[in-house]
Protein backbone atom coordinates (compact mmCIF):
# COMPACT_ATOMS: atom_id res chain seq x y z
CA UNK A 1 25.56 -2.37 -40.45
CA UNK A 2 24.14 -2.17 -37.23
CA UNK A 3 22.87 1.05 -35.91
CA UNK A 4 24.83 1.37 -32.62
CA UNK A 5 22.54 3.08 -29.62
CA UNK A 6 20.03 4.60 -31.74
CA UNK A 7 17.46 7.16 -31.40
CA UNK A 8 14.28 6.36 -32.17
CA UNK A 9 14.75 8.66 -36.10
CA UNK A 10 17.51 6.66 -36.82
CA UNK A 11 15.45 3.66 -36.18
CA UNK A 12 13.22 4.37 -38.65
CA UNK A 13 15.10 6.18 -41.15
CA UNK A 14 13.68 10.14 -40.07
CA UNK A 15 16.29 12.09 -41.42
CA UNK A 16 15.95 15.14 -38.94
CA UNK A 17 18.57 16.93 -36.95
CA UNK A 18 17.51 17.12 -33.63
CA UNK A 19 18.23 21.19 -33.45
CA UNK A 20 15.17 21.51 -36.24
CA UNK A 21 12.26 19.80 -33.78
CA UNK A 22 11.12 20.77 -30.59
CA UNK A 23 11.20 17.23 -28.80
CA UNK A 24 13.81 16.06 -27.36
CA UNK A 25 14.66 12.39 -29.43
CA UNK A 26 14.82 9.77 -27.43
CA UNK A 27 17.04 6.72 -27.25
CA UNK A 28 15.44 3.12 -27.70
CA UNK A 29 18.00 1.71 -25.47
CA UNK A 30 18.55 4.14 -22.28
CA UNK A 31 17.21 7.44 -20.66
CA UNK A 32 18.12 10.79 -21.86
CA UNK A 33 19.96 12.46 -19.54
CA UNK A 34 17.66 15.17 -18.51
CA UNK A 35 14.90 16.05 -16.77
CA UNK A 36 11.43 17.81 -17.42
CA UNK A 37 11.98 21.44 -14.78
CA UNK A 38 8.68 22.34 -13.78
CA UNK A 39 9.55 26.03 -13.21
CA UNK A 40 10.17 26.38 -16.68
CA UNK A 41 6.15 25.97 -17.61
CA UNK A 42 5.81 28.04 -14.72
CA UNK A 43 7.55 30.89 -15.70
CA UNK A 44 6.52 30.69 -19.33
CA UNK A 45 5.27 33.15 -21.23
CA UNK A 46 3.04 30.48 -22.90
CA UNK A 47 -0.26 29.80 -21.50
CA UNK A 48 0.00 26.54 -22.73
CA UNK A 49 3.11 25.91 -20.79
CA UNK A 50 1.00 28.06 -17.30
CA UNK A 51 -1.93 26.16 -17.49
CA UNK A 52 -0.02 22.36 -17.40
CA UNK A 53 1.56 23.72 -14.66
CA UNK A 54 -1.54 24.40 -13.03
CA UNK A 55 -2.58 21.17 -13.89
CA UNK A 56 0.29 19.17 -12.03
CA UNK A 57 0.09 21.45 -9.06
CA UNK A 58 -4.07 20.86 -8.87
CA UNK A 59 -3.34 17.36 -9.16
CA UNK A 60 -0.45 17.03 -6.82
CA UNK A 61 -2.32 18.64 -3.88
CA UNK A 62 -5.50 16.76 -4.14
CA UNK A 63 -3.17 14.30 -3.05
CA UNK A 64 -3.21 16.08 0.17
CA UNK A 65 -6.77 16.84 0.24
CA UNK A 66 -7.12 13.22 -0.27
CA UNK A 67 -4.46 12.28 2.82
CA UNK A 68 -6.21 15.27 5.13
CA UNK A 69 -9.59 13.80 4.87
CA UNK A 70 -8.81 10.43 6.11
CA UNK A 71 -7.64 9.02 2.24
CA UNK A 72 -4.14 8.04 3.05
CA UNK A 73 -4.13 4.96 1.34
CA UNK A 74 -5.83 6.32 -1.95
CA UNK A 75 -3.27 9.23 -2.13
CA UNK A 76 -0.44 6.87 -1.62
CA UNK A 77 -1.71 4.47 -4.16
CA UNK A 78 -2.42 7.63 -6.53
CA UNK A 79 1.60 9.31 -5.93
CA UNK A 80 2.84 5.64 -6.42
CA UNK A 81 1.48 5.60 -9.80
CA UNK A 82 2.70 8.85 -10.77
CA UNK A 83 5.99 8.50 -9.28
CA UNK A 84 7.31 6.82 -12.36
CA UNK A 85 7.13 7.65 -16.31
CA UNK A 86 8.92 5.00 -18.16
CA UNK A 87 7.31 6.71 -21.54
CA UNK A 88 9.18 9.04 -21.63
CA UNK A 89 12.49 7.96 -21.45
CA UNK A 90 14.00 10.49 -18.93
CA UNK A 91 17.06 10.06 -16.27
CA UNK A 92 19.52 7.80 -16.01
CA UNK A 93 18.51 4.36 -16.46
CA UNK A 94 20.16 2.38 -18.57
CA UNK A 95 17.58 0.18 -19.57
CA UNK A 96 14.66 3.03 -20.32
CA UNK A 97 13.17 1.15 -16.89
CA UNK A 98 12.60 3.01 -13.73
CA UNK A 99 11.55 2.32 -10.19
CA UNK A 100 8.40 4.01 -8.25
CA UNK A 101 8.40 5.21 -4.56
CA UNK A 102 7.67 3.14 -1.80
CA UNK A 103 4.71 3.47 0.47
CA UNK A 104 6.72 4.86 3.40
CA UNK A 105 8.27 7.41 0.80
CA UNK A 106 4.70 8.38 -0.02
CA UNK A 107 3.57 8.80 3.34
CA UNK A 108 6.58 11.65 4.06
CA UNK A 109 5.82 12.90 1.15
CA UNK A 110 1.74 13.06 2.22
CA UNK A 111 3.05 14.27 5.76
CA UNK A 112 4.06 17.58 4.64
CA UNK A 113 0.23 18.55 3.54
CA UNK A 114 -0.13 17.97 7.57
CA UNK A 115 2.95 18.53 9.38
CA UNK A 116 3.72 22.09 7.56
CA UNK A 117 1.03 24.94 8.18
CA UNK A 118 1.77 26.60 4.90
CA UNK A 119 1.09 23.32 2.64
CA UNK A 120 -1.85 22.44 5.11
CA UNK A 121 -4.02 25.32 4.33
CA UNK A 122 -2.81 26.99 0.59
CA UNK A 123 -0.92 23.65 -0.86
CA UNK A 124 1.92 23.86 -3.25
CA UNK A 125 3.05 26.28 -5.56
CA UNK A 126 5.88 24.61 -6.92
CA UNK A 127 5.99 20.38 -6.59
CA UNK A 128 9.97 20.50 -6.44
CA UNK A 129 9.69 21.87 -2.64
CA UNK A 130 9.10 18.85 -2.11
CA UNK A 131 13.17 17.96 -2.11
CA UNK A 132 13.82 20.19 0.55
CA UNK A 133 12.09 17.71 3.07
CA UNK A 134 11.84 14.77 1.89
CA UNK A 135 15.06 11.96 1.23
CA UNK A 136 15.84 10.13 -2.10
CA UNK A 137 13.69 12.60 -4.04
CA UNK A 138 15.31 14.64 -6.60
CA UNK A 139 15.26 16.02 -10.30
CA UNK A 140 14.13 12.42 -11.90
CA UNK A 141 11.73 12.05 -9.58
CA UNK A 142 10.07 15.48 -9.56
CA UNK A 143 10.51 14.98 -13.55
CA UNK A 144 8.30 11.80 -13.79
CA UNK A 145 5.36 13.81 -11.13
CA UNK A 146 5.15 16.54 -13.86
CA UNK A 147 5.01 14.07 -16.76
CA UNK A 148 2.58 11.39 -14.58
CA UNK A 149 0.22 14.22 -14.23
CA UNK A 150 0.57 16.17 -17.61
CA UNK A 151 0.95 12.30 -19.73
CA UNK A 152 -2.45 13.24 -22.03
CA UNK A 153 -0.82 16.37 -23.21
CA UNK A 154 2.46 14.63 -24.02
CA UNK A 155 0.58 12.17 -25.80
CA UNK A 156 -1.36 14.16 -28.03
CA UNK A 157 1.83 16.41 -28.42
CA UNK A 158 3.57 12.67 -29.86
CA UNK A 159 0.93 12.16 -32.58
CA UNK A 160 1.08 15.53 -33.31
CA UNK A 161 5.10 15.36 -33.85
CA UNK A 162 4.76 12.33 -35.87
CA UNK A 163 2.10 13.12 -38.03
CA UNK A 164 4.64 16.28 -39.01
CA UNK A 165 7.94 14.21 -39.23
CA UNK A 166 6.23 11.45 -40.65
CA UNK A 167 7.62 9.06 -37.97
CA UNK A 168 5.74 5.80 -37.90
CA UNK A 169 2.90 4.93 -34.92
CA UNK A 170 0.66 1.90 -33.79
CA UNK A 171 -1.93 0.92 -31.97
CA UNK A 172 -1.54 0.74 -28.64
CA UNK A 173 -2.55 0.37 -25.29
CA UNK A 174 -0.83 3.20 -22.74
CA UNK A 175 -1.51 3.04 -18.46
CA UNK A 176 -1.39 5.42 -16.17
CA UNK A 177 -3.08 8.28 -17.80
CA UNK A 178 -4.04 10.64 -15.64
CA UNK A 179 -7.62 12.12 -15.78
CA UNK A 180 -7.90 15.38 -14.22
CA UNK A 181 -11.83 15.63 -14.55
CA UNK A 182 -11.89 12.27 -12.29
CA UNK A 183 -8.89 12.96 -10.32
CA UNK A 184 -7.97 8.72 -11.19
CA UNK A 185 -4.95 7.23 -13.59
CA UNK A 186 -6.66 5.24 -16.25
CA UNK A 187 -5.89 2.78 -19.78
CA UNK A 188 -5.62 4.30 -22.94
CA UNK A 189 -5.41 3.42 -26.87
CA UNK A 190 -3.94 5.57 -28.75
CA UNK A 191 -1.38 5.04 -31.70
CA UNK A 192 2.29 5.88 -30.47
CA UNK A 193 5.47 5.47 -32.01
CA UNK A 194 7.05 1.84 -30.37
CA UNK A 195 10.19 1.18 -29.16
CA UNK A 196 11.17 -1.50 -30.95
CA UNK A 197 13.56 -3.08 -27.96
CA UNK A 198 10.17 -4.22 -26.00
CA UNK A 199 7.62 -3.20 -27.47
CA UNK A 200 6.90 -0.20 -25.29
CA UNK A 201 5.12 2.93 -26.32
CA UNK A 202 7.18 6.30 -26.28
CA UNK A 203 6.00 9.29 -25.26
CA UNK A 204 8.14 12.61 -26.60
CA UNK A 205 8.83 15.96 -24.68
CA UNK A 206 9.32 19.21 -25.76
CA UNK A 207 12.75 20.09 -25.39
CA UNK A 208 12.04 23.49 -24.36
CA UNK A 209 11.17 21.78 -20.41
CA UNK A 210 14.37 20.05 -20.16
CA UNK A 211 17.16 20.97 -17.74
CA UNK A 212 20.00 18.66 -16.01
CA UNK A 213 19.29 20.20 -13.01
CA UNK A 214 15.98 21.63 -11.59
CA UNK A 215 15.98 25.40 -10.45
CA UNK A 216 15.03 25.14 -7.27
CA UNK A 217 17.01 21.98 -6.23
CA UNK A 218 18.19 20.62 -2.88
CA UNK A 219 21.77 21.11 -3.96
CA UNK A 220 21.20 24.90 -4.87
CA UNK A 221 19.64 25.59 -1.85
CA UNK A 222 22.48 23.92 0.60
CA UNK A 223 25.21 24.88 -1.58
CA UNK A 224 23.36 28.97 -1.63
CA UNK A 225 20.64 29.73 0.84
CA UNK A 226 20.68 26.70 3.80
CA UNK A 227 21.79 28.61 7.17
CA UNK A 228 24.06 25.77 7.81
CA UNK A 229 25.49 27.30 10.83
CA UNK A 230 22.18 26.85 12.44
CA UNK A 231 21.87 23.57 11.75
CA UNK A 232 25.42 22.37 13.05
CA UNK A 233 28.35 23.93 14.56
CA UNK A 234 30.81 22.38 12.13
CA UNK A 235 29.31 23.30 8.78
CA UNK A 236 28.94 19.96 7.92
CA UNK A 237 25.48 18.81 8.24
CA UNK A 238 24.07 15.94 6.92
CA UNK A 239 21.10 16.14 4.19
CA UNK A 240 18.87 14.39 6.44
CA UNK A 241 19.61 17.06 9.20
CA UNK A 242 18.83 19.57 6.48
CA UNK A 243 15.70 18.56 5.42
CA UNK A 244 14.16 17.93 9.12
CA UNK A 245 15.24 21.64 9.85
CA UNK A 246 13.82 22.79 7.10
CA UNK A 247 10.24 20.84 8.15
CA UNK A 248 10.79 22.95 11.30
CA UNK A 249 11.76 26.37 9.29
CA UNK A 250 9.40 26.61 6.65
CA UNK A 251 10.46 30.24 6.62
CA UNK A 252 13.70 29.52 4.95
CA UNK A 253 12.56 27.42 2.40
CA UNK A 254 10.18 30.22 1.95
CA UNK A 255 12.47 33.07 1.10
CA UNK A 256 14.69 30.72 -1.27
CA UNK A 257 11.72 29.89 -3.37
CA UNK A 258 10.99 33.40 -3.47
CA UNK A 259 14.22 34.64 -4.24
CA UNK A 260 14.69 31.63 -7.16
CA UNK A 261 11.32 33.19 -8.73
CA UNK A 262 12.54 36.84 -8.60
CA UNK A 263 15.35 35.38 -11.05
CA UNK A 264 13.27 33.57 -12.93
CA UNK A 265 14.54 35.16 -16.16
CA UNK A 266 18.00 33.49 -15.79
CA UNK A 267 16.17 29.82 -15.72
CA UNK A 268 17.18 28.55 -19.24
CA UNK A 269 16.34 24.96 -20.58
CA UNK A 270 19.67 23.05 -21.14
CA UNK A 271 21.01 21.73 -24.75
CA UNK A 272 20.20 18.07 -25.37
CA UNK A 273 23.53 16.81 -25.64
CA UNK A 274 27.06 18.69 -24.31
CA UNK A 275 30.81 17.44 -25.33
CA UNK A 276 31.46 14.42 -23.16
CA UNK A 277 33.70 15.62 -19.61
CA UNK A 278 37.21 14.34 -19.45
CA UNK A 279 36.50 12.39 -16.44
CA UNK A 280 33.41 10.55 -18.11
CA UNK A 281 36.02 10.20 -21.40
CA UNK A 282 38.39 8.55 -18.66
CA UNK A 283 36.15 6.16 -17.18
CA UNK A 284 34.65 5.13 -20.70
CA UNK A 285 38.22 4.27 -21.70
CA UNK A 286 39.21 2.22 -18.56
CA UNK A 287 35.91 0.30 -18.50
CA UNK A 288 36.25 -0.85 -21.69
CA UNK A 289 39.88 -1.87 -20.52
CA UNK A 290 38.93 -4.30 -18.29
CA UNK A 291 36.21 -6.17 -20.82
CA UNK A 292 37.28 -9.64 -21.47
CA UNK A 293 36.98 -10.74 -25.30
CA UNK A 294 34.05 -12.13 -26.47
CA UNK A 295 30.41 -12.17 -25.48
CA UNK A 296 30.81 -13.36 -22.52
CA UNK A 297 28.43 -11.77 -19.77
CA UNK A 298 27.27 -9.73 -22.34
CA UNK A 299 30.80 -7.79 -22.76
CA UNK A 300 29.87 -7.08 -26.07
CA UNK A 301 27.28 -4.62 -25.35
CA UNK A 302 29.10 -3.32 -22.47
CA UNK A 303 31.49 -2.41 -24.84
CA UNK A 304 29.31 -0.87 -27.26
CA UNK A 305 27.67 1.20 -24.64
CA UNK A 306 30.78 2.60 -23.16
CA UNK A 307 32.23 3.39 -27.02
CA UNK A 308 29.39 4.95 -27.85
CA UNK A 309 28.84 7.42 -24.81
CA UNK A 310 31.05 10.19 -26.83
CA UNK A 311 28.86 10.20 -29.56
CA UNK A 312 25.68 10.50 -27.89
CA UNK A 313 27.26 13.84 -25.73
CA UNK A 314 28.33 15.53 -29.39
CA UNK A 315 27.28 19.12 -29.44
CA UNK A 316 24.01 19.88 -31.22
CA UNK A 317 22.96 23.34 -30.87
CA UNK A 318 19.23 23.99 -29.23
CA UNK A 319 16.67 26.52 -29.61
CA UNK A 320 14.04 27.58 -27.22
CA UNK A 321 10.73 27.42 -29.24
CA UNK A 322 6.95 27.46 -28.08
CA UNK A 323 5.08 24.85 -29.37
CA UNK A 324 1.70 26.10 -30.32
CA UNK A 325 -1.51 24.50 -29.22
CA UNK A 326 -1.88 20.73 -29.93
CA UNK A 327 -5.49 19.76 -31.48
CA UNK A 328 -7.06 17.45 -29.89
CA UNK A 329 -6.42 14.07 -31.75
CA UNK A 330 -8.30 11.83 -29.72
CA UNK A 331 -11.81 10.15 -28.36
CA UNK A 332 -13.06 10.25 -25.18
């Protein structure tokens, strides 16, 4: 019988519950629905977790040292690339297949190292500022910065995981591997478990990063912090409204980034996998209502995907673990 939206244990017969490892187990078939929070390696209490941080954040604003001395197009090219992390199957596409940013997108994004006086002379602290100012970017995207720029750890963190679970791993040739001694993304070959919908190499997390939502968000800051009566009279104003005030007021943004790190001790990561919402239940029900027999514009795996999303939200308790230091298991 056919294994209906499997992980990638269940693929290959790894009897493990995912409560007893500390990646999250991914899907072949479609994202997990969560995202890597960058706060949480920044507030913990492993050094491991501190220095990756630092490693994102170094990388991130050489962007902008790039973009200040005259290297737009280099920077641009450089947070292209890292705008997208199909390896690790994060988000919400339903295909394990995201989209990067657009050149305009990059340039706003590059603006801010110029148009904000802060960011222009210290850089940033924490890369998820950057959704206060800038439209269409949000927890996935911020999620697949931090993996772009961290993907060497997460690999070596993989073989580690499979060498103890026994999972199987090939040859195999990854891109976009950041090199933070060169400041370029380059081609590796390393043996990674495969997704065997593909062919694609997977790239595991530990589960202790994950979140649904980041803590400092653009939706926690409107709904908490955002003087919206000084942006518009009716206390209504539009996100884009928001975020060009804020360009203009770096001193708000300022005081809720502060205030988000003086609570950093109520920053959790999230369980995998909660009981499915009545709503979603609802929707899953009346979309496979209106399926037509057969296999006829692929209804058949519309079906199974919408049957199956009650299983894959079944409550499976978590743990917050530190992983200790992975050996290094590769050339260079």
């Amino acid at each position: 019988m056919a294994i209906v939206r499997p992980r990638l244990t269940d693929y290959y017969g790894v009897l493990v519950a995912q409560a007893n490892v500390d990646f999250a187990i991914p899907f072949l078939d479609e994202d997990l629905p969560l995202a890597v929070d960058p706060f949480l390696l920044w507030k913990s209490p492993s050094q491991q977790d501190n220095a990756l941080h630092l490693t994102v954040i170094n990388a991130f604003n050489h962007l902008g040292s790039l973009a200040k001395a005259g290297k737009g197009d280099e920077a641009a090219r450089l947070l292209i690339t890292a705008s997208e992390c199909d390896e690790v199957g994060l988000g919400l596409s339903h295909e394990r297949k995201g989209k990067r940013i657009g050149r305009r997108t990059a340039d706003e994004i590059l603006s801010l190292f110029r148009d904000i006086p802060h960011y222009s002379q210290n850089g940033f602290l924490h890369v998820e500022e950057i959704q206060l100012f800038v439209d269409q970017i949000g927890r996935d995207r911020i999620c697949d910065l931090t993996c772009s720029f961290i993907k060497s750890f997460l690999i070596d963190f993989t073989i580690d995981q499979c060498k103890t679970y026994g999972i199987p791993i090939e040859d195999s040739e990854i891109r976009s591997v950041y090199n933070d001694k060169s400041n370029k993304f380059v081609t590796e070959k390393v043996a990674l478990p495969i997704n065997p919908e593909g062919r694609q190499p997977i790239v595991f997390v530990p589960k202790r990063w994950l979140r649904r939502a980041p803590w400092l968000s653009f939706d926690n800051y409107y709904s908490d912090y955002c003087p919206i009566e000084k942006i518009d009279p009716t206390k209504s104003p539009s996100r884009v409204r928001v975020l060009n005030f804020n360009r203009h007021n770096y001193d708000v943004v300022r005081d809720y980034v502060a205030a988000k790190e003086l609570c950093k001790d109520d920053c959790k990561n999230d369980p995998l996998f909660s009981q499915i919402p009545v709503t979603s239940a609802k929707a899953a029900i009346k979309a496979i209502r209106e399926l037509s027999t057969g296999i006829t514009d692929a209804n058949d795996k519309k079906y199974e995907r919408e049957a199956s999303r009650s299983w894959r939200h079944c409550s499976i308790p978590n743990s917050i673990s530190l992983q200790p230091r992975v050996a290094r298991t590769r050339a260079y």
